[in-house]
PDB file of N, CA and C in Angstrom:
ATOM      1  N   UNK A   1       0.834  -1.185   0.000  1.00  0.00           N
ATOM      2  CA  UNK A   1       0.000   0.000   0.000  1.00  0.00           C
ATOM      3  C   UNK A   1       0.876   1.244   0.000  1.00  0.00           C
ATOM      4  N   UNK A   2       0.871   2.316  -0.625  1.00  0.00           N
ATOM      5  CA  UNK A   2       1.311   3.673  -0.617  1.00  0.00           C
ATOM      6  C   UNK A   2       1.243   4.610   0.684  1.00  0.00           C
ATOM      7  N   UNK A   3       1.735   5.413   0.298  1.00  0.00           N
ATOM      8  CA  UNK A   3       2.151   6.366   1.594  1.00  0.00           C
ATOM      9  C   UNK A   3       0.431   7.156   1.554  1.00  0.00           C
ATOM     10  N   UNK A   4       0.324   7.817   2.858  1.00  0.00           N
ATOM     11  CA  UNK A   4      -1.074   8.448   2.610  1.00  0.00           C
ATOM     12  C   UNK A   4      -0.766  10.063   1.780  1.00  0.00           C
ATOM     13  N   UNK A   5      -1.951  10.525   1.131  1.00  0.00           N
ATOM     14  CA  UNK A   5      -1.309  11.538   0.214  1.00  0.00           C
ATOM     15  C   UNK A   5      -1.668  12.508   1.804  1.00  0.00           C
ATOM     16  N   UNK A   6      -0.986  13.865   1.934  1.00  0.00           N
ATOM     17  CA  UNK A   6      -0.855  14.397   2.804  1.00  0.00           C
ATOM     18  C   UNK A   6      -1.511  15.824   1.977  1.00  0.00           C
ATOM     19  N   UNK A   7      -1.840  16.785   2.981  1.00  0.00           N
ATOM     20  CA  UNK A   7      -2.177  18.239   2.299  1.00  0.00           C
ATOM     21  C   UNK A   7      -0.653  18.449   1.519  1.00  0.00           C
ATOM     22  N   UNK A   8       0.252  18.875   2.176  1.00  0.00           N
ATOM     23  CA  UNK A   8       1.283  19.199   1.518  1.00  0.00           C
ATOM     24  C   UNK A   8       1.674  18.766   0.232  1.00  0.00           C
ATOM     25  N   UNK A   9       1.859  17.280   0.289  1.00  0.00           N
ATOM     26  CA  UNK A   9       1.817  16.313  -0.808  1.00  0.00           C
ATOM     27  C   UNK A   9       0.780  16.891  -2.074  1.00  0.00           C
ATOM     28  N   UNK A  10      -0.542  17.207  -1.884  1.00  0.00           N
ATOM     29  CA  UNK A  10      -1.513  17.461  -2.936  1.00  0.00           C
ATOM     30  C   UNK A  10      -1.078  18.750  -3.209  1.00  0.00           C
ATOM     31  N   UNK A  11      -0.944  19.852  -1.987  1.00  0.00           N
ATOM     32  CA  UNK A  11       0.052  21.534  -2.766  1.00  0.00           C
ATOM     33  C   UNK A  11       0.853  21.556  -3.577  1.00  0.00           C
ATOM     34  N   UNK A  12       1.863  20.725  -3.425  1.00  0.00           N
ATOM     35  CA  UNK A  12       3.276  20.365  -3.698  1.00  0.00           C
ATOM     36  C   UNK A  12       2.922  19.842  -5.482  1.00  0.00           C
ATOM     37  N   UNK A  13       2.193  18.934  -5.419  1.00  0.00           N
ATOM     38  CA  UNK A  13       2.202  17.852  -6.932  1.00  0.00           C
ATOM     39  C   UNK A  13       1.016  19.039  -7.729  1.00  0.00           C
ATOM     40  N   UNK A  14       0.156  19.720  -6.970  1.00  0.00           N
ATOM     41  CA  UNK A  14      -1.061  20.253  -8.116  1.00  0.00           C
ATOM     42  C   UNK A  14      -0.129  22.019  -8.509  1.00  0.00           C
ATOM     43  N   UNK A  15       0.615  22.071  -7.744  1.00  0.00           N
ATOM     44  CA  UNK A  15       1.100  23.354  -8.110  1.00  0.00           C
ATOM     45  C   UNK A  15       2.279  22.970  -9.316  1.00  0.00           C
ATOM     46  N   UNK A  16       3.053  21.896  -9.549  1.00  0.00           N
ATOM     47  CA  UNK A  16       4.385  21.587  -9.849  1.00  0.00           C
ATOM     48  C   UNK A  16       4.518  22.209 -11.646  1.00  0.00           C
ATOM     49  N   UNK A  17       3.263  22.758 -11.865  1.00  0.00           N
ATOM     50  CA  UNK A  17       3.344  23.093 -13.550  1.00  0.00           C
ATOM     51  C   UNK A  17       3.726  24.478 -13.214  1.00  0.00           C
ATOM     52  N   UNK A  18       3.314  25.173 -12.364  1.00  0.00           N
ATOM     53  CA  UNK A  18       3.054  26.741 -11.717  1.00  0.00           C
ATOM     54  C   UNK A  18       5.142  26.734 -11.561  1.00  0.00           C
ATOM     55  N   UNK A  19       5.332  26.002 -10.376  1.00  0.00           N
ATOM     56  CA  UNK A  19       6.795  25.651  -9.988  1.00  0.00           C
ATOM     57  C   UNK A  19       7.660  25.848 -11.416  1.00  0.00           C
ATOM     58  N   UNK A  20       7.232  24.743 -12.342  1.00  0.00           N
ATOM     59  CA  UNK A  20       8.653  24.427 -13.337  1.00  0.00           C
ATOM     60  C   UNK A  20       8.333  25.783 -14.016  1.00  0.00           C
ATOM     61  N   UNK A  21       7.275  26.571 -14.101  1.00  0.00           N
ATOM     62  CA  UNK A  21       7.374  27.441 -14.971  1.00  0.00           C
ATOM     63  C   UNK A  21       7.590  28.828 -14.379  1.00  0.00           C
ATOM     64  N   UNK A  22       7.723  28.773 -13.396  1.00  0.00           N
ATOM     65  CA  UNK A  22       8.273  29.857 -12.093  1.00  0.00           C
ATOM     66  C   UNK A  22       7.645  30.888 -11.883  1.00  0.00           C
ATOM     67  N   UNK A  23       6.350  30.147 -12.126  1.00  0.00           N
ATOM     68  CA  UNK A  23       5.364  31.263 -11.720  1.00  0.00           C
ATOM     69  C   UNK A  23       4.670  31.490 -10.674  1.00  0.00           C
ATOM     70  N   UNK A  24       5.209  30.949  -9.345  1.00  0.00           N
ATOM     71  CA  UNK A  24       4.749  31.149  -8.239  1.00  0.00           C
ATOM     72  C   UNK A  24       5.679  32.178  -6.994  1.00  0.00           C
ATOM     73  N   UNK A  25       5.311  32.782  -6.390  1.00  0.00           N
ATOM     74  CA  UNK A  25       6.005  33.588  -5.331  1.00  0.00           C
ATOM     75  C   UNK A  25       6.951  32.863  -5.144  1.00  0.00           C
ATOM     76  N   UNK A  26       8.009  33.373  -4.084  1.00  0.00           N
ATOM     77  CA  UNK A  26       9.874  32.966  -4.037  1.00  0.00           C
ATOM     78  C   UNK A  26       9.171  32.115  -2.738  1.00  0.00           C
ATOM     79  N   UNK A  27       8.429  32.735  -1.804  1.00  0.00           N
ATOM     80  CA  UNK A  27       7.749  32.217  -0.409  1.00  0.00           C
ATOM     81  C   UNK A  27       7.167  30.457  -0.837  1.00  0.00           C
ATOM     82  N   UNK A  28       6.108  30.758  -1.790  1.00  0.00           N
ATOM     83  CA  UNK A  28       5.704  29.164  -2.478  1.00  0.00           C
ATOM     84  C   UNK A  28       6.425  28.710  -2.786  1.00  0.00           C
ATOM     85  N   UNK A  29       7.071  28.980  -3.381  1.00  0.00           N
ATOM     86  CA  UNK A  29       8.887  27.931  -4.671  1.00  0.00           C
ATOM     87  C   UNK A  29       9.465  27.439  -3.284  1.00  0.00           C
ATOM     88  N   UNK A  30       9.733  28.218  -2.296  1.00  0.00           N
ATOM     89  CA  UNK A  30      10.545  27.644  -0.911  1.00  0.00           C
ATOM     90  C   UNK A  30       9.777  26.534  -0.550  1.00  0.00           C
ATOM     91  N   UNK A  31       8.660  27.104  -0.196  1.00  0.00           N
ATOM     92  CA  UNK A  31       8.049  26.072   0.678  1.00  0.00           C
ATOM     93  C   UNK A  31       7.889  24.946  -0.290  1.00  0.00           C
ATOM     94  N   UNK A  32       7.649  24.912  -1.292  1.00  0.00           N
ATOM     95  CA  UNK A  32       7.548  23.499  -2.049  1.00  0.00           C
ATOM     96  C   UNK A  32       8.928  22.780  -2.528  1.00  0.00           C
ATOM     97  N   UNK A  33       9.544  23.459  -2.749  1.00  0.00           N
ATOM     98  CA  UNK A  33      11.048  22.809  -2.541  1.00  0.00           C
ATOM     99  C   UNK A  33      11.146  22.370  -1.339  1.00  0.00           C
ATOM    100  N   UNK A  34      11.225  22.681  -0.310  1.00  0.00           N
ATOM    101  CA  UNK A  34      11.323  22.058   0.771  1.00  0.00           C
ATOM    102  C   UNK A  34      10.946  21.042   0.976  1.00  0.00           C
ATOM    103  N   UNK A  35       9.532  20.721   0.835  1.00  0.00           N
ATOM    104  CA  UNK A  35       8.499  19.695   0.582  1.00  0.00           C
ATOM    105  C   UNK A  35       9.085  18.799  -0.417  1.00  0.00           C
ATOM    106  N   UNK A  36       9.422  18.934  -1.524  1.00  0.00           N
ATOM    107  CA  UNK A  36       9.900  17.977  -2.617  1.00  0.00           C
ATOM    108  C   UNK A  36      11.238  17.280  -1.952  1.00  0.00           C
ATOM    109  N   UNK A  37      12.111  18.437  -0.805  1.00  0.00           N
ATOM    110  CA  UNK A  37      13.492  17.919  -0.586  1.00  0.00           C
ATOM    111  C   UNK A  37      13.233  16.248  -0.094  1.00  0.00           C
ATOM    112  N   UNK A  38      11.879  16.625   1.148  1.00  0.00           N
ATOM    113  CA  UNK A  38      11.648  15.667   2.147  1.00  0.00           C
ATOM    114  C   UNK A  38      10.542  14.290   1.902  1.00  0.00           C
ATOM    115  N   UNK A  39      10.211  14.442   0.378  1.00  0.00           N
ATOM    116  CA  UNK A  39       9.072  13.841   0.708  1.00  0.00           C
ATOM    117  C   UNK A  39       9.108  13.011  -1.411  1.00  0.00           C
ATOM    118  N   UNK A  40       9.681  11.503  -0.918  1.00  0.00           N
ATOM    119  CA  UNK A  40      10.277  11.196  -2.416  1.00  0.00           C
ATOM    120  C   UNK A  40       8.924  10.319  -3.751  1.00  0.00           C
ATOM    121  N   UNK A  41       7.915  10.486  -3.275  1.00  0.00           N
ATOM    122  CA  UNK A  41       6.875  10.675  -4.280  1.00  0.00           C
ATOM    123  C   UNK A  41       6.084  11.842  -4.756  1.00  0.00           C
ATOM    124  N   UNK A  42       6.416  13.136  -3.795  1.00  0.00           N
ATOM    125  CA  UNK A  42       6.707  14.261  -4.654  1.00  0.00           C
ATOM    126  C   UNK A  42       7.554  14.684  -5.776  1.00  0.00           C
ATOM    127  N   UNK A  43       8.825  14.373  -4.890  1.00  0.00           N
ATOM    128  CA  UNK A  43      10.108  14.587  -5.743  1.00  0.00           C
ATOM    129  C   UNK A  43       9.928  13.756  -7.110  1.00  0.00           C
ATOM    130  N   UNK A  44       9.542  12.666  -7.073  1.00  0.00           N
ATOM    131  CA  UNK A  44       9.330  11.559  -8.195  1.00  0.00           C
ATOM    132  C   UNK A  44       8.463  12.434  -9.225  1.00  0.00           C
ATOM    133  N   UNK A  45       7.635  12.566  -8.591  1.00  0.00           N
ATOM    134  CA  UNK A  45       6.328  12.788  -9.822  1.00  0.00           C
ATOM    135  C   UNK A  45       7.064  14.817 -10.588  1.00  0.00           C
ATOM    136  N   UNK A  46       7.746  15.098  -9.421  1.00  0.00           N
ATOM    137  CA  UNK A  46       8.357  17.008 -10.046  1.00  0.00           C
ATOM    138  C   UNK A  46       9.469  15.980 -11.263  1.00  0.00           C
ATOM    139  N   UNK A  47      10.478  15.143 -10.890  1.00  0.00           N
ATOM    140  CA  UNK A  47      11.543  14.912 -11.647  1.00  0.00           C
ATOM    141  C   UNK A  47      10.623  13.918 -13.458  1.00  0.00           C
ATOM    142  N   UNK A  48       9.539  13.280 -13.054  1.00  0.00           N
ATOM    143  CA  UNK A  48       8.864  13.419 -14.616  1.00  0.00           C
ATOM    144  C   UNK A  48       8.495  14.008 -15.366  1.00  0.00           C
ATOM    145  N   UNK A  49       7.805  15.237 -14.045  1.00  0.00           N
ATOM    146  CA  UNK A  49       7.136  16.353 -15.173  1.00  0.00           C
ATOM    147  C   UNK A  49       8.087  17.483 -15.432  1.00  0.00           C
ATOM    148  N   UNK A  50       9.187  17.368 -15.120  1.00  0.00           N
ATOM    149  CA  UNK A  50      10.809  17.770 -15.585  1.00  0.00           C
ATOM    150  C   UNK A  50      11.053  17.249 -16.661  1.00  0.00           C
ATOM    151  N   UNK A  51      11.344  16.211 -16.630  1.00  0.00           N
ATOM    152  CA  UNK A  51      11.881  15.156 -17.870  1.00  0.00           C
ATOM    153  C   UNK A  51      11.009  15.250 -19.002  1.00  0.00           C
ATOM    154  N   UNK A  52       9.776  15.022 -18.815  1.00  0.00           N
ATOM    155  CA  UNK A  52       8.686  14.987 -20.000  1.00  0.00           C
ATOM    156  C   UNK A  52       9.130  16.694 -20.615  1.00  0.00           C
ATOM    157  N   UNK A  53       8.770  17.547 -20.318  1.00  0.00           N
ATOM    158  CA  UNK A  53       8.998  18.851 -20.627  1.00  0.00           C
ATOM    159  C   UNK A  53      10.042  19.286 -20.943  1.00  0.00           C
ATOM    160  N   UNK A  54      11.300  18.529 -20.971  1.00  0.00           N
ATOM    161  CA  UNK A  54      12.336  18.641 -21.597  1.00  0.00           C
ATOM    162  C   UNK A  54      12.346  17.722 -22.672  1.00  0.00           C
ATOM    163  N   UNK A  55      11.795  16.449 -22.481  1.00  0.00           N
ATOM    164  CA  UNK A  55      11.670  15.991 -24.006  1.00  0.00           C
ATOM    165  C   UNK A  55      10.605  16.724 -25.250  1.00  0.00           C
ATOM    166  N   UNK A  56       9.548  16.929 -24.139  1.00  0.00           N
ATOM    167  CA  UNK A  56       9.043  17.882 -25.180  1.00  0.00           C
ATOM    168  C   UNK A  56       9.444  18.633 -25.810  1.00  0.00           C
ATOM    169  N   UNK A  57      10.098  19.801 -25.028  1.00  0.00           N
ATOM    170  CA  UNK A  57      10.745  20.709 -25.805  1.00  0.00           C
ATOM    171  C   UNK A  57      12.166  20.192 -26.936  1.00  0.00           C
ATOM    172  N   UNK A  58      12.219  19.239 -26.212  1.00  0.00           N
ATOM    173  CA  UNK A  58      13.843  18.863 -27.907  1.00  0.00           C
ATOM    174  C   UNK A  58      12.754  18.785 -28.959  1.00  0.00           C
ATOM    175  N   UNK A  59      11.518  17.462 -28.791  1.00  0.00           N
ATOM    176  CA  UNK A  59      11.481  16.738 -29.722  1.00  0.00           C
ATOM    177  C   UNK A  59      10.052  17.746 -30.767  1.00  0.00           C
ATOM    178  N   UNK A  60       9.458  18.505 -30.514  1.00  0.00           N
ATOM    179  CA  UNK A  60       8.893  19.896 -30.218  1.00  0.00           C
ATOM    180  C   UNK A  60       9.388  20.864 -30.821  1.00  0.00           C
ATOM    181  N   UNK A  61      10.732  21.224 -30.820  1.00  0.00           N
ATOM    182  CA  UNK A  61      11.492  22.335 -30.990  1.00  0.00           C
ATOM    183  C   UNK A  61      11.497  23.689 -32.600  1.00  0.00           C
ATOM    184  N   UNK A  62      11.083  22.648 -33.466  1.00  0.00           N
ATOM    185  CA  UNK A  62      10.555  23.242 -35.028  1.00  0.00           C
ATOM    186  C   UNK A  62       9.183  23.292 -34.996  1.00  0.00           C
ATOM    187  N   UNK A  63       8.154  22.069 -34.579  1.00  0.00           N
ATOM    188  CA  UNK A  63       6.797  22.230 -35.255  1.00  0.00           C
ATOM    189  C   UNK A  63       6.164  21.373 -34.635  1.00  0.00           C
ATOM    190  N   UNK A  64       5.078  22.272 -33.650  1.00  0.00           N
ATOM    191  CA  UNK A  64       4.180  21.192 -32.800  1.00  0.00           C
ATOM    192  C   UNK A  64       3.091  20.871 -33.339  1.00  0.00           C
ATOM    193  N   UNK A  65       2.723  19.388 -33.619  1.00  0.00           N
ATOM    194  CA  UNK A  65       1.931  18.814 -33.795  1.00  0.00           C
ATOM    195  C   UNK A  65       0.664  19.868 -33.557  1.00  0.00           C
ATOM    196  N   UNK A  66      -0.233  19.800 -34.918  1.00  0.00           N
ATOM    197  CA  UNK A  66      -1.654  20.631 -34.328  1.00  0.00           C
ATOM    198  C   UNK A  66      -2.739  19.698 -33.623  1.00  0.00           C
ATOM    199  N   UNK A  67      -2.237  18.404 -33.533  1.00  0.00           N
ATOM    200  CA  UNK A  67      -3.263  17.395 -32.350  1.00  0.00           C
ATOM    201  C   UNK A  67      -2.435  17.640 -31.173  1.00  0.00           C
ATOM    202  N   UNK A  68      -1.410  17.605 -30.792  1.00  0.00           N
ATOM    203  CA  UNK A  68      -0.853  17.723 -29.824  1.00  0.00           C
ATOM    204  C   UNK A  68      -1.299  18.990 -28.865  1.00  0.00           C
ATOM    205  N   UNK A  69      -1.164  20.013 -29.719  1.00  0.00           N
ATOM    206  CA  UNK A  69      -1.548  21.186 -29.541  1.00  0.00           C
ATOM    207  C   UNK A  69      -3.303  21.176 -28.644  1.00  0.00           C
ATOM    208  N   UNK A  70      -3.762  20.560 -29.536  1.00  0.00           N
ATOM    209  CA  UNK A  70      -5.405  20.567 -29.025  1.00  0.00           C
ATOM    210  C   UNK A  70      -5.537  19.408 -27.820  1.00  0.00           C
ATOM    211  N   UNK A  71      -4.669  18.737 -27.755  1.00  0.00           N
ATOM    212  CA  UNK A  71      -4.613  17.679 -26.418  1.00  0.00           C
ATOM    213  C   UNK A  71      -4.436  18.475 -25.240  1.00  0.00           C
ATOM    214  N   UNK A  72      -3.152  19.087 -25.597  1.00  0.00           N
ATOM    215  CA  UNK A  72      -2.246  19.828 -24.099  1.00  0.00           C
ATOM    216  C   UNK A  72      -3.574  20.864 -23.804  1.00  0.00           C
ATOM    217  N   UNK A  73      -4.333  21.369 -24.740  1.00  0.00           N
ATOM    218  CA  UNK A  73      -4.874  22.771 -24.099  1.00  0.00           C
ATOM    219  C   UNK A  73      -6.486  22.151 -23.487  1.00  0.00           C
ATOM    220  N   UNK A  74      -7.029  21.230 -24.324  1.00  0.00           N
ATOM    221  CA  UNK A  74      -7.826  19.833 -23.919  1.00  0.00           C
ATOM    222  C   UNK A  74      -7.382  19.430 -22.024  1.00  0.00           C
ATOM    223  N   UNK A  75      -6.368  18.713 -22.089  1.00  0.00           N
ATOM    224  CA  UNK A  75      -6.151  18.578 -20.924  1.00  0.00           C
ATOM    225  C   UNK A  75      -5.955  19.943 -19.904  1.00  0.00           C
ATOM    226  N   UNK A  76      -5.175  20.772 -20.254  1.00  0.00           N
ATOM    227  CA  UNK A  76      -5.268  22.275 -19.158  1.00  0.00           C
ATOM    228  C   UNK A  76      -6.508  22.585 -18.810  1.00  0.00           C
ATOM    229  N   UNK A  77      -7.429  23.137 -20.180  1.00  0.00           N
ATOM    230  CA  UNK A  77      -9.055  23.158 -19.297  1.00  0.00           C
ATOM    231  C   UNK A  77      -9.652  21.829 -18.174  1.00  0.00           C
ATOM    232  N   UNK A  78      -9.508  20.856 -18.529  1.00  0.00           N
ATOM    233  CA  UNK A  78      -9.983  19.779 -17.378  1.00  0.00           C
ATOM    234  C   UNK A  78      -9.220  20.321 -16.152  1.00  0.00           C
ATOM    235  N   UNK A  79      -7.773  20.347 -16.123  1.00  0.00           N
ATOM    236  CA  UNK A  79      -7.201  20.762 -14.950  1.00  0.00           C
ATOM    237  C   UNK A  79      -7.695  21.980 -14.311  1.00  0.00           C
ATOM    238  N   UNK A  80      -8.152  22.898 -14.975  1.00  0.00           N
ATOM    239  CA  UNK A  80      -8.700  24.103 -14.299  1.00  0.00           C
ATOM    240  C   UNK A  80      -9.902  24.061 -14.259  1.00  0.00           C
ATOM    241  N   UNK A  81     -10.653  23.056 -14.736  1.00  0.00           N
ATOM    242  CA  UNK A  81     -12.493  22.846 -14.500  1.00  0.00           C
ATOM    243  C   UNK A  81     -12.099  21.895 -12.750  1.00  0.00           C
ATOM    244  N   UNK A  82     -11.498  21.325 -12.823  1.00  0.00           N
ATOM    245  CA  UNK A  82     -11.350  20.700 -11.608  1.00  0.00           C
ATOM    246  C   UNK A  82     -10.709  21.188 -10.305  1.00  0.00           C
ATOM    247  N   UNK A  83      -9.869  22.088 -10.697  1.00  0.00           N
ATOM    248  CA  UNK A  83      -9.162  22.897  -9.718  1.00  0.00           C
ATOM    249  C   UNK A  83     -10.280  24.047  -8.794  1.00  0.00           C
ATOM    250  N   UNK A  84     -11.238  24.515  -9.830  1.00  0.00           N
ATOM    251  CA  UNK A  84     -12.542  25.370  -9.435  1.00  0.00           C
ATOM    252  C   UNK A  84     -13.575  24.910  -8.026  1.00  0.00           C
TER     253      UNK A  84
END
């Protein structure tokens, strides 16, 4: 069985797009770094959505797919219909 998800844990993983793209206060970026230092299924799930977003961007880099395109922005609205 898994670890229990914790408040922090759910701050930490639902903010981590906000994080890589450094768009959150220096106060939030701390405190969730911190959180990621201590806590390694945070850290796990920040170091994929690292990795993915760097492959994206190589493989990405001339000409994004126009399905791709309508997926990523597809999936962002769900994330923010649910975040509401």
């Amino acid at each position: 069985m898994g670890e229990p998800v914790h408040d922090e844990c759910w701050e930490a993983v639902h903010r981590l797009y906000h994080f890589l793209d450094g768009e959150l206060t220096s106060e939030k970026r701390l405190e969730i770094s911190q959180h990621l230092d201590s806590c390694h299924p945070c850290l796990e799930a920040f170091d994929f959505e690292a990795d993915l977003r760097q492959m994206l961007a190589a493989k990405c880099r001339d000409h994004v797919p126009e399905t791709l395109v309508m997926r990523v922005a597809a999936a962002l609205r769900e994330v923010e219909q649910h975040a509401e």
